[in-house]
N, C-alpha and C. Protein backbone atom coordinates (compact mmCIF):
# COMPACT_ATOMS: atom_id res chain seq x y z
N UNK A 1 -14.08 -21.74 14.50
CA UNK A 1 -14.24 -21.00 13.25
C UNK A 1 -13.45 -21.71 12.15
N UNK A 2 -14.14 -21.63 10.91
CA UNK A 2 -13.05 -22.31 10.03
C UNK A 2 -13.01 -21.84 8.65
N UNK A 3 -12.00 -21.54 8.12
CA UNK A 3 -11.20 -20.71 7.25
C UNK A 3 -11.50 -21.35 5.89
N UNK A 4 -11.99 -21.10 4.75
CA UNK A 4 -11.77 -21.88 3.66
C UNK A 4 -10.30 -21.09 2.51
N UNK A 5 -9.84 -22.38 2.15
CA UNK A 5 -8.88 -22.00 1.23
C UNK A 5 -8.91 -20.85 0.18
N UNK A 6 -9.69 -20.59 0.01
CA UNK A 6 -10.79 -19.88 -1.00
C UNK A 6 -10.35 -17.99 0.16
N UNK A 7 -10.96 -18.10 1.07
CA UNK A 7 -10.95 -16.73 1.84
C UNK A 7 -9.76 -16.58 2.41
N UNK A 8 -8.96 -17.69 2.57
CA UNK A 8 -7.55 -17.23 2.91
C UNK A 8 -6.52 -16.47 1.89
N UNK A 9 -6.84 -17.37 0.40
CA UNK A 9 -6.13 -16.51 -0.62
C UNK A 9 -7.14 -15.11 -0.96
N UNK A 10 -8.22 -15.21 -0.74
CA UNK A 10 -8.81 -13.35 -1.30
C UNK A 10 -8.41 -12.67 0.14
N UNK A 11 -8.19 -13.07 1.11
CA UNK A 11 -7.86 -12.28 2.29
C UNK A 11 -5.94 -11.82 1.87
N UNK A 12 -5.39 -12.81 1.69
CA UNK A 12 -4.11 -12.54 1.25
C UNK A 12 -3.75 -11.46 -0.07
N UNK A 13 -5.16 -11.65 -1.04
CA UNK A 13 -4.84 -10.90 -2.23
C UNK A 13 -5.09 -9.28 -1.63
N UNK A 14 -6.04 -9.36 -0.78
CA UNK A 14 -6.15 -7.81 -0.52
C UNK A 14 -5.39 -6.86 0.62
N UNK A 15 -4.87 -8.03 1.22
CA UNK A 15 -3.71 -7.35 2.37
C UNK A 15 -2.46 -7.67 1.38
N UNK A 16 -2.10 -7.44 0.21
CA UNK A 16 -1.05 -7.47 -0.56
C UNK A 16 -1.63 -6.20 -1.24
N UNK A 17 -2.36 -6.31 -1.59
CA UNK A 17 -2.88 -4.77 -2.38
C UNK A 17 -2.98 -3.67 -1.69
N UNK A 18 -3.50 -3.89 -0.45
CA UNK A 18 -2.81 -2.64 0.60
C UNK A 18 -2.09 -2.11 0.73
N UNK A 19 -1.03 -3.08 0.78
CA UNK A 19 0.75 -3.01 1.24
C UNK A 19 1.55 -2.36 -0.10
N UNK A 20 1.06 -2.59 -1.07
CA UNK A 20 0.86 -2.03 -2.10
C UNK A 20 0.56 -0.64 -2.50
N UNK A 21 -0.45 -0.04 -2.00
CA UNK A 21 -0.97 1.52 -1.64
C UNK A 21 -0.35 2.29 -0.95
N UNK A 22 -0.37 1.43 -0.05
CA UNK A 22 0.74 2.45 1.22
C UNK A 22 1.97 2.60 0.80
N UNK A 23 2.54 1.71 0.09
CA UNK A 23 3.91 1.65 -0.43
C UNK A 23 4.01 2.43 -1.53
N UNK A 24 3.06 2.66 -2.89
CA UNK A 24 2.96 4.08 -3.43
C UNK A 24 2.44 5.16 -3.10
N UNK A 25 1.86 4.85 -1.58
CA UNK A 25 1.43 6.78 -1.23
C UNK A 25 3.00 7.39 -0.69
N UNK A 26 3.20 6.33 0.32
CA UNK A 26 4.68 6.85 0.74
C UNK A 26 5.89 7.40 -0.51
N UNK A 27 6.07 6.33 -1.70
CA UNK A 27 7.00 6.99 -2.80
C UNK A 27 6.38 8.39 -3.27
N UNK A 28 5.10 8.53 -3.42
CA UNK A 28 4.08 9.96 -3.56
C UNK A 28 4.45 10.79 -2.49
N UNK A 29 4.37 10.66 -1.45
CA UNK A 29 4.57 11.63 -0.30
C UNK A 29 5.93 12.22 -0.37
N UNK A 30 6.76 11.54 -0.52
CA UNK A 30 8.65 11.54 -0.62
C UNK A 30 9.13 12.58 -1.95
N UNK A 31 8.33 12.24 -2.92
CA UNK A 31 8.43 12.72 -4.06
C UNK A 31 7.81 14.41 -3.57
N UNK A 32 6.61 14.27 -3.30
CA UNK A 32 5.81 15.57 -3.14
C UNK A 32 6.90 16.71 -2.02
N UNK A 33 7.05 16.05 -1.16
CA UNK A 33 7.91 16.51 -0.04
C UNK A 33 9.20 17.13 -0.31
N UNK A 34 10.09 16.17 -1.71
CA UNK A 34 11.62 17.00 -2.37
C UNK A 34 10.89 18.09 -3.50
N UNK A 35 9.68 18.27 -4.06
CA UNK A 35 8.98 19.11 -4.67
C UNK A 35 9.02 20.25 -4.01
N UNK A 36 8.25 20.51 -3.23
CA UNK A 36 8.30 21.34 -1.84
C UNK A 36 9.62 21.75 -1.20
N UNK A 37 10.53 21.13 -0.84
CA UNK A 37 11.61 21.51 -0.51
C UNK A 37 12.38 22.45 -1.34
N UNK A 38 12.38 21.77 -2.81
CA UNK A 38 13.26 22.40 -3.73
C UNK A 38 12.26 23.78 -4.09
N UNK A 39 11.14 24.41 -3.90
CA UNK A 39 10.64 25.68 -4.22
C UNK A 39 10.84 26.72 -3.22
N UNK A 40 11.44 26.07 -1.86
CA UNK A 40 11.55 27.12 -0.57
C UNK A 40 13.02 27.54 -0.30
């Protein structure tokens, strides 16, 4: 199989943009979660 330079960087751009998502759902979740805490 063979890889072009080309699909290695759009493969890299979108497993960075992932890591990315998950990394603001989690600050979202954390946030939502001391929201919640502080009304109970």
């Amino acid at each position: 199989m063979i890889i072009t330079k080309k699909s290695l960087n759009e493969n890299q751009l979108k497993f960075t943009y992932q890591k990315q998502l998950i990394s603001d759902l989690d600050i979202k979740h954390k946030e939502w979660s001391k929201s919640i805490d502080s009304k109970f």
